[in-house]
PDB file of N, CA and C in Angstrom:
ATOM      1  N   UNK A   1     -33.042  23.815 -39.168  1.00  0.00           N
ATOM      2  CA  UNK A   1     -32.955  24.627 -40.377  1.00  0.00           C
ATOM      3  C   UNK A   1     -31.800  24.129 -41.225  1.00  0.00           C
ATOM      4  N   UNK A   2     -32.105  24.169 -42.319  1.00  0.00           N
ATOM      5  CA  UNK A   2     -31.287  23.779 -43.391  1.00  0.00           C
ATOM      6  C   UNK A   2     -30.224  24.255 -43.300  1.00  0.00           C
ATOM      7  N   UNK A   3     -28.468  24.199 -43.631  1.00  0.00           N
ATOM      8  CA  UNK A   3     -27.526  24.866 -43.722  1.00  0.00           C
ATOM      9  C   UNK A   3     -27.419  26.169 -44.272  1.00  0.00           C
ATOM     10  N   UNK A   4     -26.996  27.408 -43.816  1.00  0.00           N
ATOM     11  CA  UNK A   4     -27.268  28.688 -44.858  1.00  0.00           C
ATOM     12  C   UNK A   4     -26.102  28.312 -46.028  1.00  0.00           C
ATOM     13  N   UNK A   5     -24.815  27.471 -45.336  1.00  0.00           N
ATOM     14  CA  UNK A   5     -23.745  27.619 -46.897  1.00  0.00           C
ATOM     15  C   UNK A   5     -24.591  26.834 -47.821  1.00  0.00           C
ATOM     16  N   UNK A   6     -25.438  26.104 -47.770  1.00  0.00           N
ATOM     17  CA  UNK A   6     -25.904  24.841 -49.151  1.00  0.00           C
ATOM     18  C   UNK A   6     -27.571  25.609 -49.670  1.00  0.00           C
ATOM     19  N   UNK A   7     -27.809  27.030 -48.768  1.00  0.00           N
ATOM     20  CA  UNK A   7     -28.810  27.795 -49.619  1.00  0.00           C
ATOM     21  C   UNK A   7     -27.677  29.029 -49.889  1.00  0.00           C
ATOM     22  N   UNK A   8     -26.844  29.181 -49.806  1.00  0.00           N
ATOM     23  CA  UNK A   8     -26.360  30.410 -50.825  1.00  0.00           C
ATOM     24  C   UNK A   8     -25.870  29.866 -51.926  1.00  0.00           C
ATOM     25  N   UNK A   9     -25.786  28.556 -52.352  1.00  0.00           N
ATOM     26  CA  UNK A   9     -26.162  28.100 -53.766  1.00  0.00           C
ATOM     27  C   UNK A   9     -26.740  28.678 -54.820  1.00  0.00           C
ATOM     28  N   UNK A  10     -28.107  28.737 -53.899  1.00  0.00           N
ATOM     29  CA  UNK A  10     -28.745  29.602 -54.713  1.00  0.00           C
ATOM     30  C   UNK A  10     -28.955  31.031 -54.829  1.00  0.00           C
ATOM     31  N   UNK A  11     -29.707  31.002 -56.342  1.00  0.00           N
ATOM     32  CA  UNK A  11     -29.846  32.403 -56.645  1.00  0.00           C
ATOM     33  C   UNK A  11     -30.923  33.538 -55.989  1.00  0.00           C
ATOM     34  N   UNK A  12     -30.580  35.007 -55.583  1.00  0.00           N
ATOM     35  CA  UNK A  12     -31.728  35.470 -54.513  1.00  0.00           C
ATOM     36  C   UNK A  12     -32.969  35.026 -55.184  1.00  0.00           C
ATOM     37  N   UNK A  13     -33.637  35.253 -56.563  1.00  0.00           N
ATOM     38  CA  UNK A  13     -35.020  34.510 -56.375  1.00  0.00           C
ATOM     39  C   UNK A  13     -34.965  33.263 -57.271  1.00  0.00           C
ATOM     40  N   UNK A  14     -35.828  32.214 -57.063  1.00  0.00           N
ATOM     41  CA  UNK A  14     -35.755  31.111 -56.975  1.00  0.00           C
ATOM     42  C   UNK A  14     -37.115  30.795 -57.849  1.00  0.00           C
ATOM     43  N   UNK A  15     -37.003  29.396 -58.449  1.00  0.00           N
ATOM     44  CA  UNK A  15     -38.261  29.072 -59.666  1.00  0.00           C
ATOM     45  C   UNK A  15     -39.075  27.960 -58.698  1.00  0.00           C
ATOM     46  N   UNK A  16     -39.595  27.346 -59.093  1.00  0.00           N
ATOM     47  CA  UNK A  16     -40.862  26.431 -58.224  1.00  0.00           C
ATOM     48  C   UNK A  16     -39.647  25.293 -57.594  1.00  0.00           C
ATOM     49  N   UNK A  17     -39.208  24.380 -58.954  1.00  0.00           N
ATOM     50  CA  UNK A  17     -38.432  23.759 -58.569  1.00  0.00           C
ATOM     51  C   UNK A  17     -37.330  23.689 -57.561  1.00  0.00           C
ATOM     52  N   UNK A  18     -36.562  25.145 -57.395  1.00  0.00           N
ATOM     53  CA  UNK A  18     -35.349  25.440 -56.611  1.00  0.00           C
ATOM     54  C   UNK A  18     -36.168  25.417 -55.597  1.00  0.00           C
ATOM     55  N   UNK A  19     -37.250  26.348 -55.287  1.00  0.00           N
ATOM     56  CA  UNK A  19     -38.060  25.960 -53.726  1.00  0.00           C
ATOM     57  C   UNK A  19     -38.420  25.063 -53.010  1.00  0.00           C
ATOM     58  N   UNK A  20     -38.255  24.329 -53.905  1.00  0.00           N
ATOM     59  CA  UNK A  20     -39.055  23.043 -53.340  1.00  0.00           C
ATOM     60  C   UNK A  20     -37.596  22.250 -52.792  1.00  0.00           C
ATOM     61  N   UNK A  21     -36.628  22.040 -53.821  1.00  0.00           N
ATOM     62  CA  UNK A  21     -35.364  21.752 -53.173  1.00  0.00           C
ATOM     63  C   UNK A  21     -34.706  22.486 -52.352  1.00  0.00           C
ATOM     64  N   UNK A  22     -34.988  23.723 -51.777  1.00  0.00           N
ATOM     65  CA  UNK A  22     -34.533  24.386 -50.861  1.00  0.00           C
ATOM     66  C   UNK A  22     -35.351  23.987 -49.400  1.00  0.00           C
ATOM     67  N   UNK A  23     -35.975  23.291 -49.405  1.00  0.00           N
ATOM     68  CA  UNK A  23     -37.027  23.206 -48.665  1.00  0.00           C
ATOM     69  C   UNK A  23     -36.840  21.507 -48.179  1.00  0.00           C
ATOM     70  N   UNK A  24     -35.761  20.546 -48.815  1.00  0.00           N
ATOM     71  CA  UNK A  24     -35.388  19.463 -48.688  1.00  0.00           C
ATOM     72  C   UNK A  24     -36.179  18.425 -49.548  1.00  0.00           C
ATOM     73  N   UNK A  25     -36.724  19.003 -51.271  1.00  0.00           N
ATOM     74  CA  UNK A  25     -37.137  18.471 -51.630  1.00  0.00           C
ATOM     75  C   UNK A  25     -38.645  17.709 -51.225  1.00  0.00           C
ATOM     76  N   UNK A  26     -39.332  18.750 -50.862  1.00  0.00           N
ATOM     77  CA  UNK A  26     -40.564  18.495 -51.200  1.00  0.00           C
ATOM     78  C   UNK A  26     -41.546  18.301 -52.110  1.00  0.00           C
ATOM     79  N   UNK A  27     -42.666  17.722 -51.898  1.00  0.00           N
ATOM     80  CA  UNK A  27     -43.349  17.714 -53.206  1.00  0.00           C
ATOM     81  C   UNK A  27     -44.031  19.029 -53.838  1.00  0.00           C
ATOM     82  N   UNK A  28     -44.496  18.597 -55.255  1.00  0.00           N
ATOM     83  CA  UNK A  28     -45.292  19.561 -55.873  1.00  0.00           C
ATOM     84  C   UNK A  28     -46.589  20.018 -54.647  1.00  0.00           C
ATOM     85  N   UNK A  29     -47.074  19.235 -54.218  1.00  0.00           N
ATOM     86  CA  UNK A  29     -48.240  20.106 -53.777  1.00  0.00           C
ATOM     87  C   UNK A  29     -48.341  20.584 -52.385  1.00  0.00           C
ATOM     88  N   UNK A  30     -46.798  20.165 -51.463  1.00  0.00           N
ATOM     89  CA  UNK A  30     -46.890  20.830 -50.527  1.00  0.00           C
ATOM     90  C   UNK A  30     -46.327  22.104 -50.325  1.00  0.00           C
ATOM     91  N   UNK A  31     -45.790  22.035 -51.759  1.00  0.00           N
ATOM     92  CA  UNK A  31     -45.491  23.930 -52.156  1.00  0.00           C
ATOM     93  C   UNK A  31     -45.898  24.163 -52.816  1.00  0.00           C
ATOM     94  N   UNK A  32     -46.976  23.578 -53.454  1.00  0.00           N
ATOM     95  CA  UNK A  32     -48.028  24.688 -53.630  1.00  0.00           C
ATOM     96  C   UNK A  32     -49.033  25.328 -53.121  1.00  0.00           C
ATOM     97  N   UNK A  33     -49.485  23.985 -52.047  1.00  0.00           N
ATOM     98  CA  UNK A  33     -50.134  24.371 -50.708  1.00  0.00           C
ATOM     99  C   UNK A  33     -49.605  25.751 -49.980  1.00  0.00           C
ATOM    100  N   UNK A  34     -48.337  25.873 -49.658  1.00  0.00           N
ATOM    101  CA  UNK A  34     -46.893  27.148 -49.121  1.00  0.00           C
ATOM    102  C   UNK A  34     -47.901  28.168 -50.000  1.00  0.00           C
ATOM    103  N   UNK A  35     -47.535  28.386 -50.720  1.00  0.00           N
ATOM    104  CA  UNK A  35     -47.102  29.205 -51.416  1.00  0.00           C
ATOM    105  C   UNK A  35     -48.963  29.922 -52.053  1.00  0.00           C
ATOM    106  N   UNK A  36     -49.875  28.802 -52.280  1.00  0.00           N
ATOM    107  CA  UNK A  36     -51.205  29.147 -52.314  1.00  0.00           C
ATOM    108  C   UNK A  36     -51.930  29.857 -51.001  1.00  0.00           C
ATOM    109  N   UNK A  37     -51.367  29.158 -49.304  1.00  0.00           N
ATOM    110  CA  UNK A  37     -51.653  29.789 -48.204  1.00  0.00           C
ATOM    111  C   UNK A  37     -50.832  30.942 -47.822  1.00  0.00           C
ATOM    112  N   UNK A  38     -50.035  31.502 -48.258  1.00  0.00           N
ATOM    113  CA  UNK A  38     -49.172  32.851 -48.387  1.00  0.00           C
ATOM    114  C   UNK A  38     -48.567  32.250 -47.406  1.00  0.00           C
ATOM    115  N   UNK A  39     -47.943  30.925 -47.067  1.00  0.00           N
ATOM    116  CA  UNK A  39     -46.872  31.042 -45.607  1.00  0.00           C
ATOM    117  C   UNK A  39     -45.694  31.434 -46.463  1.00  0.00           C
ATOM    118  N   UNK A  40     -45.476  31.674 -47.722  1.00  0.00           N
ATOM    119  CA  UNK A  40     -44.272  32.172 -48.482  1.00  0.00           C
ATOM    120  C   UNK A  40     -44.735  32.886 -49.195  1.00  0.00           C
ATOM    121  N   UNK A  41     -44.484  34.091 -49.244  1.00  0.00           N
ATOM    122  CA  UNK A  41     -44.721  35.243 -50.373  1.00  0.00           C
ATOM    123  C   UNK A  41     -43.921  35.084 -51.430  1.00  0.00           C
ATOM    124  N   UNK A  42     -44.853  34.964 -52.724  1.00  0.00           N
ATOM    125  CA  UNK A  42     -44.254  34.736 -53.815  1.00  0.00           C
ATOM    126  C   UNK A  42     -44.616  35.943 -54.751  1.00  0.00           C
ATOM    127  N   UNK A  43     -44.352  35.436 -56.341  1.00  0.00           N
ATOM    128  CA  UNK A  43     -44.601  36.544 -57.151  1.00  0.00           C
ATOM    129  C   UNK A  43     -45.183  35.601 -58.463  1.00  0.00           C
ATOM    130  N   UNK A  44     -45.965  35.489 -59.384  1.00  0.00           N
ATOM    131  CA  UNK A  44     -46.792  34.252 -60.159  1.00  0.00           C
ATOM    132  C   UNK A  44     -46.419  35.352 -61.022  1.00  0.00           C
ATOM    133  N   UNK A  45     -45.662  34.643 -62.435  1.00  0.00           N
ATOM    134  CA  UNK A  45     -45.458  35.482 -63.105  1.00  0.00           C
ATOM    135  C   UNK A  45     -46.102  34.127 -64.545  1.00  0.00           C
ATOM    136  N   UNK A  46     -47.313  34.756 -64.889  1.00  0.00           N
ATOM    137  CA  UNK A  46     -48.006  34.139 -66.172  1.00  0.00           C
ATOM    138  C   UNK A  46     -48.052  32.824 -64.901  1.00  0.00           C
ATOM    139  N   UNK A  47     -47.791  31.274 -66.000  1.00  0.00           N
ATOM    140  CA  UNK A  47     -48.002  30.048 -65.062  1.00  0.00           C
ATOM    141  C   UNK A  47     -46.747  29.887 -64.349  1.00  0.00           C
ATOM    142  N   UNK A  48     -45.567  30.643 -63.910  1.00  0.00           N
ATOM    143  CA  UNK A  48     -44.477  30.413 -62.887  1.00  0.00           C
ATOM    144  C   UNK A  48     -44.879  31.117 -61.942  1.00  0.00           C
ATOM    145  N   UNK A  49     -43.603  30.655 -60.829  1.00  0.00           N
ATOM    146  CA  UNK A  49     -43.729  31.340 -59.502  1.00  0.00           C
ATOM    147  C   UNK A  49     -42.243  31.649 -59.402  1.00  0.00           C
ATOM    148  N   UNK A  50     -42.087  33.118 -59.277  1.00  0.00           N
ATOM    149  CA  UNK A  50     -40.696  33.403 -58.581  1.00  0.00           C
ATOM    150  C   UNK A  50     -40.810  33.436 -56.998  1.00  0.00           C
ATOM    151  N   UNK A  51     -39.931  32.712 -56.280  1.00  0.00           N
ATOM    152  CA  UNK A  51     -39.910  33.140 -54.794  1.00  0.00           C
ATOM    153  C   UNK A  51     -38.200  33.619 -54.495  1.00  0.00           C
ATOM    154  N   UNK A  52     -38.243  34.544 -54.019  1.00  0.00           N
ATOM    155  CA  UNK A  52     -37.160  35.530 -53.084  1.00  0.00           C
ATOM    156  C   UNK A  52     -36.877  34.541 -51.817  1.00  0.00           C
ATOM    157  N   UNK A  53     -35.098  34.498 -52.174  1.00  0.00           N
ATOM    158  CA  UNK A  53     -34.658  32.965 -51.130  1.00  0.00           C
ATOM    159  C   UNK A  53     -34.661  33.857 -49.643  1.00  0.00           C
ATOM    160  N   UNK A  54     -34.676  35.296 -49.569  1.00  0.00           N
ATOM    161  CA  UNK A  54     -34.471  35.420 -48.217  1.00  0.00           C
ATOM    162  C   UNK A  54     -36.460  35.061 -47.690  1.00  0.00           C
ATOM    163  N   UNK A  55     -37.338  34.745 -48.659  1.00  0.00           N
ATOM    164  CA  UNK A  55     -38.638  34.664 -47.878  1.00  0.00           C
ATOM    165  C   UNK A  55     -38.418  33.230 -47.365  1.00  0.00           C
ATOM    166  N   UNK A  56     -37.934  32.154 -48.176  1.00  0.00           N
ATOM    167  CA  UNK A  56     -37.572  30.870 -48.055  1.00  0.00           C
ATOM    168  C   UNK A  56     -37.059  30.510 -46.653  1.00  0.00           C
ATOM    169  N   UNK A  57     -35.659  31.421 -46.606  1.00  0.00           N
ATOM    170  CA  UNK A  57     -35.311  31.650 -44.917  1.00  0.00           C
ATOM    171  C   UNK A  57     -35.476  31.734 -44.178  1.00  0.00           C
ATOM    172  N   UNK A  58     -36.666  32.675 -44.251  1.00  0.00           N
ATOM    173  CA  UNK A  58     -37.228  33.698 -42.708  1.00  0.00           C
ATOM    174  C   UNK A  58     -38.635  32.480 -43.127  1.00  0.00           C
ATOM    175  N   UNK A  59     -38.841  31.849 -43.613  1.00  0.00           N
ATOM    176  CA  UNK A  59     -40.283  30.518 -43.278  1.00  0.00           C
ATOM    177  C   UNK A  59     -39.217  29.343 -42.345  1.00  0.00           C
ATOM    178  N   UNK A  60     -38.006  28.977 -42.982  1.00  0.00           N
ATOM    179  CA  UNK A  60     -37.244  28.187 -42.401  1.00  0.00           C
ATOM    180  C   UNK A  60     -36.970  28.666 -41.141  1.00  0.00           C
ATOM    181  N   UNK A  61     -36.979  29.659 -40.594  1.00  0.00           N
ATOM    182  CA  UNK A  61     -36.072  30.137 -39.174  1.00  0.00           C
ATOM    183  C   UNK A  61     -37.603  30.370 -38.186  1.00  0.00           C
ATOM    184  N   UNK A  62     -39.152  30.717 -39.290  1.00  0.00           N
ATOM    185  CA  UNK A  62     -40.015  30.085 -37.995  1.00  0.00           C
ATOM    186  C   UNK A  62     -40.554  28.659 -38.357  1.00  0.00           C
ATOM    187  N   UNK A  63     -39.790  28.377 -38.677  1.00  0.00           N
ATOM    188  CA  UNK A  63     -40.642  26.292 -38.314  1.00  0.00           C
ATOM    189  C   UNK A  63     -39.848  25.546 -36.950  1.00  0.00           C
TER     190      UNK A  63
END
């Protein structure tokens, strides 16, 4: 799992981009894949996605 000091960087919810770099910089479509299969609960607001960094966490702490 990623360091928690280098994710309290960020802000509690997070835009596509920050997820994906929270995540060690993954690509576009394997978070969108995430995030289309609900392994991360998000929130689609119009064409964005807000995601909540503690959901980010608790996906990181079961992989």
């Amino acid at each position: 799992m990623r360091n928690n000091k280098i994710l309290s960087e960020y802000p509690d919810v997070v835009n596509f981009k920050q997820f994906c770099e929270m995540l060690g910089n993954i690509g576009k479509s394997l978070g969108y894949k995430l995030l289309k299969d609900n392994e991360i609960n998000s929130l689609k607001i119009g064409r964005s996605y807000r995601i909540l960094k503690s959901e980010v966490i608790e996906y990181l702490k079961r992989q």
